[in-house]
PDB file of N, CA and C in Angstrom:
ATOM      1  N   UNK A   1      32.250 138.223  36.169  1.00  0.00           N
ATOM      2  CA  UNK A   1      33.326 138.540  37.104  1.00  0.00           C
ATOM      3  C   UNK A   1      34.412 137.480  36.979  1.00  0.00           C
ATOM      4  N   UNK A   2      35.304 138.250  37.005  1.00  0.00           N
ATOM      5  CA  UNK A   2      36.340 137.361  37.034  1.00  0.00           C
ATOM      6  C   UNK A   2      37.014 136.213  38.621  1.00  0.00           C
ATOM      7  N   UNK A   3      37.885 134.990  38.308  1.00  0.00           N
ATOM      8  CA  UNK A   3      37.543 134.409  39.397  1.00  0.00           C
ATOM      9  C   UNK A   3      38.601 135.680  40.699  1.00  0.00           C
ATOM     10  N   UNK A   4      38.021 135.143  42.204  1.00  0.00           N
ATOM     11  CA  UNK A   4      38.975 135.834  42.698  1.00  0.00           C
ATOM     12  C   UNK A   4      40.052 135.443  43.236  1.00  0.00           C
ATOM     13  N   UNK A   5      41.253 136.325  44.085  1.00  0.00           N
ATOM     14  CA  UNK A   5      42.194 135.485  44.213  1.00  0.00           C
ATOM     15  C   UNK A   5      42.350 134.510  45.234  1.00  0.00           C
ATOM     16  N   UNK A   6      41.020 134.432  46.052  1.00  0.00           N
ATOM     17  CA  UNK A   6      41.134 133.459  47.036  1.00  0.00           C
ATOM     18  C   UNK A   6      40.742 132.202  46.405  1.00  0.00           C
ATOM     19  N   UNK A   7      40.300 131.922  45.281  1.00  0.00           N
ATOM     20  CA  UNK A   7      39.775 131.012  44.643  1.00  0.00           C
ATOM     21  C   UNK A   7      41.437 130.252  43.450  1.00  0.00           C
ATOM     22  N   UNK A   8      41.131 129.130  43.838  1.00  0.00           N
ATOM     23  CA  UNK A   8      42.023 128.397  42.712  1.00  0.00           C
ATOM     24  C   UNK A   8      41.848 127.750  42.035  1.00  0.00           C
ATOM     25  N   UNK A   9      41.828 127.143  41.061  1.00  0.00           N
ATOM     26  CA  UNK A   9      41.098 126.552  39.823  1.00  0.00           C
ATOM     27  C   UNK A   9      42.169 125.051  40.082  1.00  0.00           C
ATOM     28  N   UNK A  10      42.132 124.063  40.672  1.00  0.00           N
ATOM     29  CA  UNK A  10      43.225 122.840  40.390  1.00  0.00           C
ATOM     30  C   UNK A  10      43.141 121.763  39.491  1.00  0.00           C
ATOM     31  N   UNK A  11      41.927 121.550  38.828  1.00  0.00           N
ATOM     32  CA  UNK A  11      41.997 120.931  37.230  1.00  0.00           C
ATOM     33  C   UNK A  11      40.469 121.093  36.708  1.00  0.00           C
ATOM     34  N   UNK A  12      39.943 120.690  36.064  1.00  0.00           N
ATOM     35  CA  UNK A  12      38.775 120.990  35.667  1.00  0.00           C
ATOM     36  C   UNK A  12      37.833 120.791  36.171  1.00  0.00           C
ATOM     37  N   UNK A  13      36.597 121.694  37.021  1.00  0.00           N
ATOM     38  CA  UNK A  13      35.783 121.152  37.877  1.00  0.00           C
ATOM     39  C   UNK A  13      36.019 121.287  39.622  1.00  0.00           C
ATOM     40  N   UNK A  14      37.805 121.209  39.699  1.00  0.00           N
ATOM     41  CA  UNK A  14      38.106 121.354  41.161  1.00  0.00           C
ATOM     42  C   UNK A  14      38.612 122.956  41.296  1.00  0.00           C
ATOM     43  N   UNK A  15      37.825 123.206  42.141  1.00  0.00           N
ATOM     44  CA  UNK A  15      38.509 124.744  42.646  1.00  0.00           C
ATOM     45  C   UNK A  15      38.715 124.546  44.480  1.00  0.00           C
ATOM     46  N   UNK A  16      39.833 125.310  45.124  1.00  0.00           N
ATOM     47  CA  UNK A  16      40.243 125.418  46.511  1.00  0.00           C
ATOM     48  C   UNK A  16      39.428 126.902  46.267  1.00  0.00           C
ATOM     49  N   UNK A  17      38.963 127.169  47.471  1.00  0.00           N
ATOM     50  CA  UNK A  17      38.647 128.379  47.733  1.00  0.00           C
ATOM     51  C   UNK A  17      39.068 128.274  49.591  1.00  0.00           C
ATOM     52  N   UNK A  18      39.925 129.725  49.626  1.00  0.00           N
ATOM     53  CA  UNK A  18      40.179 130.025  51.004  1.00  0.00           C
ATOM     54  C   UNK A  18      39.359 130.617  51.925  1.00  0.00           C
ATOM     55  N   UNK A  19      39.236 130.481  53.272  1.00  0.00           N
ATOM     56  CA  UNK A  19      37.939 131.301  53.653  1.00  0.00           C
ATOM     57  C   UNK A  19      38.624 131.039  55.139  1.00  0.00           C
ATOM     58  N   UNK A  20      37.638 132.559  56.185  1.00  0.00           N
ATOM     59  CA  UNK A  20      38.182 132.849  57.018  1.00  0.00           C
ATOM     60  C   UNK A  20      36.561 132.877  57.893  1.00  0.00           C
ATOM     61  N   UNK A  21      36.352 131.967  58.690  1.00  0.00           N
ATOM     62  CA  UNK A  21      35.226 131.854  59.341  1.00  0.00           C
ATOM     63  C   UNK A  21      35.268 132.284  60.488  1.00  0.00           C
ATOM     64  N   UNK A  22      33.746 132.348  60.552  1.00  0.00           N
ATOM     65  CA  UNK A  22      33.410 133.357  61.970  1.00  0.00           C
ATOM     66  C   UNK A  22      32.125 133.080  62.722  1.00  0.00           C
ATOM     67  N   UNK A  23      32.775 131.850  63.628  1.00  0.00           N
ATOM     68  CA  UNK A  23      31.893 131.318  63.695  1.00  0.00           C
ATOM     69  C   UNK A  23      30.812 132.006  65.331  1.00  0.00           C
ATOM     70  N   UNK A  24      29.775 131.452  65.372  1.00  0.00           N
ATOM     71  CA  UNK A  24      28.875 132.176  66.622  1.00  0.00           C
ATOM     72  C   UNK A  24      28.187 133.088  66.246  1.00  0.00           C
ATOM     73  N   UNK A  25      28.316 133.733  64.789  1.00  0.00           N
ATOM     74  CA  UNK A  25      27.846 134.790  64.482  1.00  0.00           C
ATOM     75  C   UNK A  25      26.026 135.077  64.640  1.00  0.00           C
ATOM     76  N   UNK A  26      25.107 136.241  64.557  1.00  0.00           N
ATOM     77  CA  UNK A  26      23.915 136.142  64.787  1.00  0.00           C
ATOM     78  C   UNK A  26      22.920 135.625  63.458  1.00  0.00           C
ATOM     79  N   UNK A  27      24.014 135.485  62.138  1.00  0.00           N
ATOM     80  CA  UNK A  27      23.509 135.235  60.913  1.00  0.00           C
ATOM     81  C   UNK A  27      24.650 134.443  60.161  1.00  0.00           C
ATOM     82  N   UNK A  28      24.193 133.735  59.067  1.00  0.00           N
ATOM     83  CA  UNK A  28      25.168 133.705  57.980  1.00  0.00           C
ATOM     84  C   UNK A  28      25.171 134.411  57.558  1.00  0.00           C
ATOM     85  N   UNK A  29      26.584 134.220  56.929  1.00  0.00           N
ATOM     86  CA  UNK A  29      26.511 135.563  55.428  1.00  0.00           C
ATOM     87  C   UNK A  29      27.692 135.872  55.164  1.00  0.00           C
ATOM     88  N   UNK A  30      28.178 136.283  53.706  1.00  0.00           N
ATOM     89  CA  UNK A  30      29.498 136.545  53.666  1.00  0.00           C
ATOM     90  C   UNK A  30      29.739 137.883  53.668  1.00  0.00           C
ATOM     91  N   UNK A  31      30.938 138.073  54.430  1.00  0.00           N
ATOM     92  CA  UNK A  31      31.377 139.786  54.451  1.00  0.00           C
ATOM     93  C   UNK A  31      32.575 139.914  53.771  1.00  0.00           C
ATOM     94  N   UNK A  32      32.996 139.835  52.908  1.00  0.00           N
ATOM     95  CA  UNK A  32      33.935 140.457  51.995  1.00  0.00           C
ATOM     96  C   UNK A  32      35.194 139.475  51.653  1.00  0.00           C
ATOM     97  N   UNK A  33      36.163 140.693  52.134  1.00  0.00           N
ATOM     98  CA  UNK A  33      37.952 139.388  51.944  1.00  0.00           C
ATOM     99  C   UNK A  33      38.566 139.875  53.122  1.00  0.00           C
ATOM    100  N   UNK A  34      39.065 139.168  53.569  1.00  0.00           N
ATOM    101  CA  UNK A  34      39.784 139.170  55.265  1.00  0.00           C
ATOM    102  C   UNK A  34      41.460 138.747  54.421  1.00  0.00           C
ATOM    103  N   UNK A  35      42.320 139.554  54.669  1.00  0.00           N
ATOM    104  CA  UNK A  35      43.576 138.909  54.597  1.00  0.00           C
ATOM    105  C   UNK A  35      43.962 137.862  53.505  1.00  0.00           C
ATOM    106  N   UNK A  36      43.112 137.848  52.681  1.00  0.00           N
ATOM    107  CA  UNK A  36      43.447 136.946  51.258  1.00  0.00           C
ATOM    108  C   UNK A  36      41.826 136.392  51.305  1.00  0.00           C
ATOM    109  N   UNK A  37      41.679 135.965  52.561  1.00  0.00           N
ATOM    110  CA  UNK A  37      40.131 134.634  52.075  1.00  0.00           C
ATOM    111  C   UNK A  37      39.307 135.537  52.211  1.00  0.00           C
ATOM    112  N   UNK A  38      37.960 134.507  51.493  1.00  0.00           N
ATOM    113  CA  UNK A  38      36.915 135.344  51.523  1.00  0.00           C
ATOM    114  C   UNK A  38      36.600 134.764  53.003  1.00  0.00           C
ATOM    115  N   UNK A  39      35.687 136.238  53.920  1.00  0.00           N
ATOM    116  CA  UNK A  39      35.461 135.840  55.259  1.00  0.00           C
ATOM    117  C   UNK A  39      33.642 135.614  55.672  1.00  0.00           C
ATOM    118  N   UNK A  40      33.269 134.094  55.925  1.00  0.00           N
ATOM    119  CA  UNK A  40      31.851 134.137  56.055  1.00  0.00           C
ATOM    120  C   UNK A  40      31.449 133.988  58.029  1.00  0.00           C
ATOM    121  N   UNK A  41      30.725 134.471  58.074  1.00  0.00           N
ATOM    122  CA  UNK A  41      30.188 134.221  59.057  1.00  0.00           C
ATOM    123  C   UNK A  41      29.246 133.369  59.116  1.00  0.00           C
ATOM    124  N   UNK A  42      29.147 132.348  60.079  1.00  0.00           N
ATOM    125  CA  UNK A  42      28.004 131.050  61.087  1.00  0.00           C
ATOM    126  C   UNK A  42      27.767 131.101  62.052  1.00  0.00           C
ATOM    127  N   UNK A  43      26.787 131.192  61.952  1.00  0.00           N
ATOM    128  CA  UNK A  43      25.997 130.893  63.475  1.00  0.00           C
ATOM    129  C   UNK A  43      26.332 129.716  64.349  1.00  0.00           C
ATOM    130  N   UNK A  44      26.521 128.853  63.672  1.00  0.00           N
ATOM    131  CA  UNK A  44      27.043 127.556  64.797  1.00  0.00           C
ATOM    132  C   UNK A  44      28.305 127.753  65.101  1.00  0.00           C
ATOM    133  N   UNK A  45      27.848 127.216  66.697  1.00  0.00           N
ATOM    134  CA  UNK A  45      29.750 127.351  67.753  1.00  0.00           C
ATOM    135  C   UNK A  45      30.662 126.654  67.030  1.00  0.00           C
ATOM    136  N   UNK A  46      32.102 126.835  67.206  1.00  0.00           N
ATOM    137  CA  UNK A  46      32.964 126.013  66.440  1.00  0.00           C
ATOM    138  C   UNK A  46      33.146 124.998  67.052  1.00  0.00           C
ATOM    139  N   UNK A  47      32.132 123.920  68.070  1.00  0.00           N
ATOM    140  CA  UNK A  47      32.295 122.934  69.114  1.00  0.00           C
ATOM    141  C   UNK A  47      31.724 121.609  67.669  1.00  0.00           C
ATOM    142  N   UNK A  48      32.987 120.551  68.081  1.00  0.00           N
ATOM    143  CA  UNK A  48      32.536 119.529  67.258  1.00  0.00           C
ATOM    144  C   UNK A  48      32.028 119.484  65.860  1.00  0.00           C
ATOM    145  N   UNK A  49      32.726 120.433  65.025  1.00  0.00           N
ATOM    146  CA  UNK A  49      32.791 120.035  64.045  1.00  0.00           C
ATOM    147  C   UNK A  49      31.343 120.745  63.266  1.00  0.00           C
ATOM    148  N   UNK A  50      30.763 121.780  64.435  1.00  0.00           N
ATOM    149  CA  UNK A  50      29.598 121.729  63.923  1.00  0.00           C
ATOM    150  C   UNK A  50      30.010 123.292  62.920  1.00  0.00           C
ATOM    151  N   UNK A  51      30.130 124.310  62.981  1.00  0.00           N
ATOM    152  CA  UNK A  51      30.559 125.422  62.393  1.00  0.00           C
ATOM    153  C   UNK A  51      31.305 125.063  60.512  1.00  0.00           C
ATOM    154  N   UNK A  52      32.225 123.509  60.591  1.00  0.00           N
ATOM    155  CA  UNK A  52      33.028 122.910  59.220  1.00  0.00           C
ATOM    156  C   UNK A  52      31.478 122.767  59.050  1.00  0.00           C
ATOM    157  N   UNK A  53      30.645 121.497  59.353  1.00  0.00           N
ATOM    158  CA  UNK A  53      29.416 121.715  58.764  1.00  0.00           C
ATOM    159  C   UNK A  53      28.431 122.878  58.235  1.00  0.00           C
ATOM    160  N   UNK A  54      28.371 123.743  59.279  1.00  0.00           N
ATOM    161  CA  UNK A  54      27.579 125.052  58.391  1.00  0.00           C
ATOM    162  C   UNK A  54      28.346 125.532  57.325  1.00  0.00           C
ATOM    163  N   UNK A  55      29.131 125.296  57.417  1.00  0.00           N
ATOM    164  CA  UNK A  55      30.377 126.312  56.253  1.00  0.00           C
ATOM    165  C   UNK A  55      29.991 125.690  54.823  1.00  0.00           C
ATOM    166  N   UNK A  56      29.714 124.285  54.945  1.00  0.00           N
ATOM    167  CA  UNK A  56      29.894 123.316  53.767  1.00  0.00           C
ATOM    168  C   UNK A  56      28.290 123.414  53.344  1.00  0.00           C
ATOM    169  N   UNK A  57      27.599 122.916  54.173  1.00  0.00           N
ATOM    170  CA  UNK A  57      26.167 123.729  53.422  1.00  0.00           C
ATOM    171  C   UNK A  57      25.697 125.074  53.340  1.00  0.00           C
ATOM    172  N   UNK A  58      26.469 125.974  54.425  1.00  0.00           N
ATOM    173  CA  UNK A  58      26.236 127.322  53.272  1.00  0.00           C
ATOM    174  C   UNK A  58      26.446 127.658  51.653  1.00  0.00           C
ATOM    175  N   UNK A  59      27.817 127.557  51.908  1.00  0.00           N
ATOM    176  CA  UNK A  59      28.990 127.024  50.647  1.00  0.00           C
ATOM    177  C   UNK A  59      28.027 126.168  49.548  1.00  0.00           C
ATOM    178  N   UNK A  60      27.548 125.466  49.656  1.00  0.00           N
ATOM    179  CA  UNK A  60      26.794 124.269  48.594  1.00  0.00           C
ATOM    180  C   UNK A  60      25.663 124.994  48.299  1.00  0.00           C
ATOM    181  N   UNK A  61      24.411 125.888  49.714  1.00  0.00           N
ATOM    182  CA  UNK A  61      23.444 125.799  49.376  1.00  0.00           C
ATOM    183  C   UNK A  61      23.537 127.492  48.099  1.00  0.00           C
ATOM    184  N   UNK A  62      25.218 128.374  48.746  1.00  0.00           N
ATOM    185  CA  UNK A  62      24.777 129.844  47.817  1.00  0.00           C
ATOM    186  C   UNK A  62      25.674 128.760  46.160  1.00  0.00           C
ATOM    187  N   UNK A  63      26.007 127.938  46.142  1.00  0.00           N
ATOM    188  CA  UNK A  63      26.444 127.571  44.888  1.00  0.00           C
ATOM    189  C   UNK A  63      26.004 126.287  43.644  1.00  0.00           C
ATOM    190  N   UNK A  64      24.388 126.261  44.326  1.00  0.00           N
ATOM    191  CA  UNK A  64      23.652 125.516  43.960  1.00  0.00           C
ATOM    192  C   UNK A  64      24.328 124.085  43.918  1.00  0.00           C
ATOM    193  N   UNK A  65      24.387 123.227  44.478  1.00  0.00           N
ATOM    194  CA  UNK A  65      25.312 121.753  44.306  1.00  0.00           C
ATOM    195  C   UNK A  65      25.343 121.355  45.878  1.00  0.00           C
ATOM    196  N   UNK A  66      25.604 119.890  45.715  1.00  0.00           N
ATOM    197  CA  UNK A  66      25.063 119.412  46.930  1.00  0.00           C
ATOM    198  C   UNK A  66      26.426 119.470  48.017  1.00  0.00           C
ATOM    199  N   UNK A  67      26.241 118.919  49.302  1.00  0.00           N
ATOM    200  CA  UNK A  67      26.698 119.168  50.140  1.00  0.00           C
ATOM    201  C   UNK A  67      27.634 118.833  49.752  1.00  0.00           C
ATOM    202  N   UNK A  68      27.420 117.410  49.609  1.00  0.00           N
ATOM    203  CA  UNK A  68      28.864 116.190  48.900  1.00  0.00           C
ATOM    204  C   UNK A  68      30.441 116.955  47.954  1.00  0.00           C
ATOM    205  N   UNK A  69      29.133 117.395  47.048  1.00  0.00           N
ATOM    206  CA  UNK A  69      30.590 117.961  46.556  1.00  0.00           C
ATOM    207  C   UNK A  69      31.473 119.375  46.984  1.00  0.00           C
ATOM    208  N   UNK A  70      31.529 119.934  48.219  1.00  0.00           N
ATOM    209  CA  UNK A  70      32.125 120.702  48.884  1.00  0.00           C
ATOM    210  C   UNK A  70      32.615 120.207  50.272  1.00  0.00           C
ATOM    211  N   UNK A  71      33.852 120.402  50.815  1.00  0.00           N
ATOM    212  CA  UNK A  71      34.387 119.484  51.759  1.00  0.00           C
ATOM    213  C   UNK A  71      35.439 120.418  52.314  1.00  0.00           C
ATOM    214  N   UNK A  72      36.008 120.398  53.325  1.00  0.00           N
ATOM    215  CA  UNK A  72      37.045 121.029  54.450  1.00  0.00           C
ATOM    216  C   UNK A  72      38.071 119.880  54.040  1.00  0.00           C
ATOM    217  N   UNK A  73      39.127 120.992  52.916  1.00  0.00           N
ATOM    218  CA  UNK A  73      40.259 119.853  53.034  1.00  0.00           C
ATOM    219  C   UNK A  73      41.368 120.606  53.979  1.00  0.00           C
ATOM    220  N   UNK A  74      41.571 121.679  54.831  1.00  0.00           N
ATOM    221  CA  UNK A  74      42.655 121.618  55.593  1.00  0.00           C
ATOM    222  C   UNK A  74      42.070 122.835  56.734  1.00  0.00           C
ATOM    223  N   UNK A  75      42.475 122.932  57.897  1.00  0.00           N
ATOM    224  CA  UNK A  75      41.962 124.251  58.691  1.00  0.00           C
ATOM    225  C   UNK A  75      40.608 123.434  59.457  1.00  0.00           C
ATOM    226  N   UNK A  76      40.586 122.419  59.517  1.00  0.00           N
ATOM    227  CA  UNK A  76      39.330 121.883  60.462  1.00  0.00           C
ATOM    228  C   UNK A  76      39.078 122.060  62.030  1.00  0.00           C
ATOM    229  N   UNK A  77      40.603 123.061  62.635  1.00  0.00           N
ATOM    230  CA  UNK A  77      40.203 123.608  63.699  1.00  0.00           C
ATOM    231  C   UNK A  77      40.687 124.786  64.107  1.00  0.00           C
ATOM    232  N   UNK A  78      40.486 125.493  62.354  1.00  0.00           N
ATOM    233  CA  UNK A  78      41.198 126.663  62.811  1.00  0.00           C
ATOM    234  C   UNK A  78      40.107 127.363  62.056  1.00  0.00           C
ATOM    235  N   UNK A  79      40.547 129.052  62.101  1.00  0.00           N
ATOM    236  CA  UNK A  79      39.228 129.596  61.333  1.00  0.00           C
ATOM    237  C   UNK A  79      39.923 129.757  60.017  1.00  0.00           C
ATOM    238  N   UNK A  80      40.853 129.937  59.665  1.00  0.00           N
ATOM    239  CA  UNK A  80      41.473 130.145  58.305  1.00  0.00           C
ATOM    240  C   UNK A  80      41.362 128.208  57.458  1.00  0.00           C
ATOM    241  N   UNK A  81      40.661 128.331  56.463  1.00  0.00           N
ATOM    242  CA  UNK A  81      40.313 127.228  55.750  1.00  0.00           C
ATOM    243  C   UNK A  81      40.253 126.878  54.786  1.00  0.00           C
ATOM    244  N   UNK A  82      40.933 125.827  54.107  1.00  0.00           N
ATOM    245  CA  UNK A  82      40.632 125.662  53.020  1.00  0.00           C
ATOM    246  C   UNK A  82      39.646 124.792  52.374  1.00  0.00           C
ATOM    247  N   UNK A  83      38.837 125.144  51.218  1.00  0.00           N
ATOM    248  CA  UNK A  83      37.328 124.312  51.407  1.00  0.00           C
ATOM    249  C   UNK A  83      37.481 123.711  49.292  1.00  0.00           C
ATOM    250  N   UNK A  84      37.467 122.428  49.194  1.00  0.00           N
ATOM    251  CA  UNK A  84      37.593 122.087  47.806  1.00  0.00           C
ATOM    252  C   UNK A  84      35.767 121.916  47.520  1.00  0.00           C
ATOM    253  N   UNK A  85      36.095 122.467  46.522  1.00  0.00           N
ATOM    254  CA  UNK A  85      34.860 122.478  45.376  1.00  0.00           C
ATOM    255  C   UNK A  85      34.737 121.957  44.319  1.00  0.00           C
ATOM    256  N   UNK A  86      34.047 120.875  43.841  1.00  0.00           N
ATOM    257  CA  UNK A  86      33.542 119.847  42.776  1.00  0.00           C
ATOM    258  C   UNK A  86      32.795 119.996  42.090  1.00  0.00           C
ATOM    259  N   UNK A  87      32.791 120.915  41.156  1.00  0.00           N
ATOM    260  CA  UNK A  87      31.441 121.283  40.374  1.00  0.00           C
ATOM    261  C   UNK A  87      32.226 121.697  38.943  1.00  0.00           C
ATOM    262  N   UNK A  88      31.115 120.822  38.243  1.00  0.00           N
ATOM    263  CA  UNK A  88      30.915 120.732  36.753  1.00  0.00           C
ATOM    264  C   UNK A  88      31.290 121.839  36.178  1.00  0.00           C
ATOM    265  N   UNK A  89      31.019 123.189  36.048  1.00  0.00           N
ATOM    266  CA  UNK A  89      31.238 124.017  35.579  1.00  0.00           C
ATOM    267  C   UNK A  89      31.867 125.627  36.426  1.00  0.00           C
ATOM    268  N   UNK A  90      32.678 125.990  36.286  1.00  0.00           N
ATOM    269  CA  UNK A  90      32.958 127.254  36.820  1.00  0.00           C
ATOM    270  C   UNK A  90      32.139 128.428  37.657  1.00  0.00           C
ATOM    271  N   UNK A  91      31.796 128.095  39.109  1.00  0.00           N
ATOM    272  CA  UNK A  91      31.043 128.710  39.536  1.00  0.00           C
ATOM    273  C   UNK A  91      30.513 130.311  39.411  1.00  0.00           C
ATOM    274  N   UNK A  92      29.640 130.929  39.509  1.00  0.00           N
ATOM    275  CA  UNK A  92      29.225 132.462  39.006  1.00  0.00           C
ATOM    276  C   UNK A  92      29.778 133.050  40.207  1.00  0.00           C
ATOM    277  N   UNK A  93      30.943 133.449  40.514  1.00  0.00           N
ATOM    278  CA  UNK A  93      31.858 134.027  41.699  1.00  0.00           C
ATOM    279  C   UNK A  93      30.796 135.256  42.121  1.00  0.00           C
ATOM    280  N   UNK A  94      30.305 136.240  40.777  1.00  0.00           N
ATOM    281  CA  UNK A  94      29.543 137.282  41.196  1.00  0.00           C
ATOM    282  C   UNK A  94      28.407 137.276  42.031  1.00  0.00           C
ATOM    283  N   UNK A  95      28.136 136.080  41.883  1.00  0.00           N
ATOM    284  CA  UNK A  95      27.081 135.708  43.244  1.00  0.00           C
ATOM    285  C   UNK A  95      27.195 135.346  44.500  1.00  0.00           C
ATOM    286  N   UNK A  96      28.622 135.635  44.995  1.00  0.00           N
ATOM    287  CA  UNK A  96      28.682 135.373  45.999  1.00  0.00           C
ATOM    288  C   UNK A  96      28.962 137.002  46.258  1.00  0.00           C
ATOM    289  N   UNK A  97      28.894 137.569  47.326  1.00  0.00           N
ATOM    290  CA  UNK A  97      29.291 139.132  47.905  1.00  0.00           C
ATOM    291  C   UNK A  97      30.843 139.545  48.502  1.00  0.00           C
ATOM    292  N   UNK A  98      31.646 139.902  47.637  1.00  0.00           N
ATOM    293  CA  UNK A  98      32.842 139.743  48.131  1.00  0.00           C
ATOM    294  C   UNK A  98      33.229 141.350  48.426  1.00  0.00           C
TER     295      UNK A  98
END
């Protein structure tokens, strides 16, 4: 699969991916594309930071790689977000459910 367009490639290894969270939800899981981002749902409230956390180990745990290298670089109190990604090789996009 090719990458999608919420995803940006910014030099080798770094990709922005946009995403539209939802947080409180009764599960994780991603549901498709919302308005450009891809939109995941969390179970944790968006109180304190805890919801940026689920996002970042969901994010890490469906893209095999550790927490570290996935991070909330803008949208930390909003649901529209942008989330940078550090990984060695070009992630398998088709594995995520868009």
């Amino acid at each position: 699969m090719s990458r999608p367009d919420c995803v940006t490639r910014l030099e080798k290894g770094l990709f922005r991916l946009n995403v539209w969270v939802q947080p409180g939800a009764k599960k994780n899981a991603f549901c498709g594309l919302h308005q450009g981002h891809l939109k995941i749902k969390i179970q944790a409230p968006p109180l304190e930071g805890r919801a940026n956390k689920e996002v970042v180990a969901f994010l890490a745990r469906h893209l095999g790689i550790k927490r570290s290298r996935v991070r909330v670089e803008s949208g930390q109190k909003t649901r529209k977000k942008s989330i940078l990604i550090n990984i060695d090789n070009e992630p398998d996009w088709a594995g995520i459910t868009w």
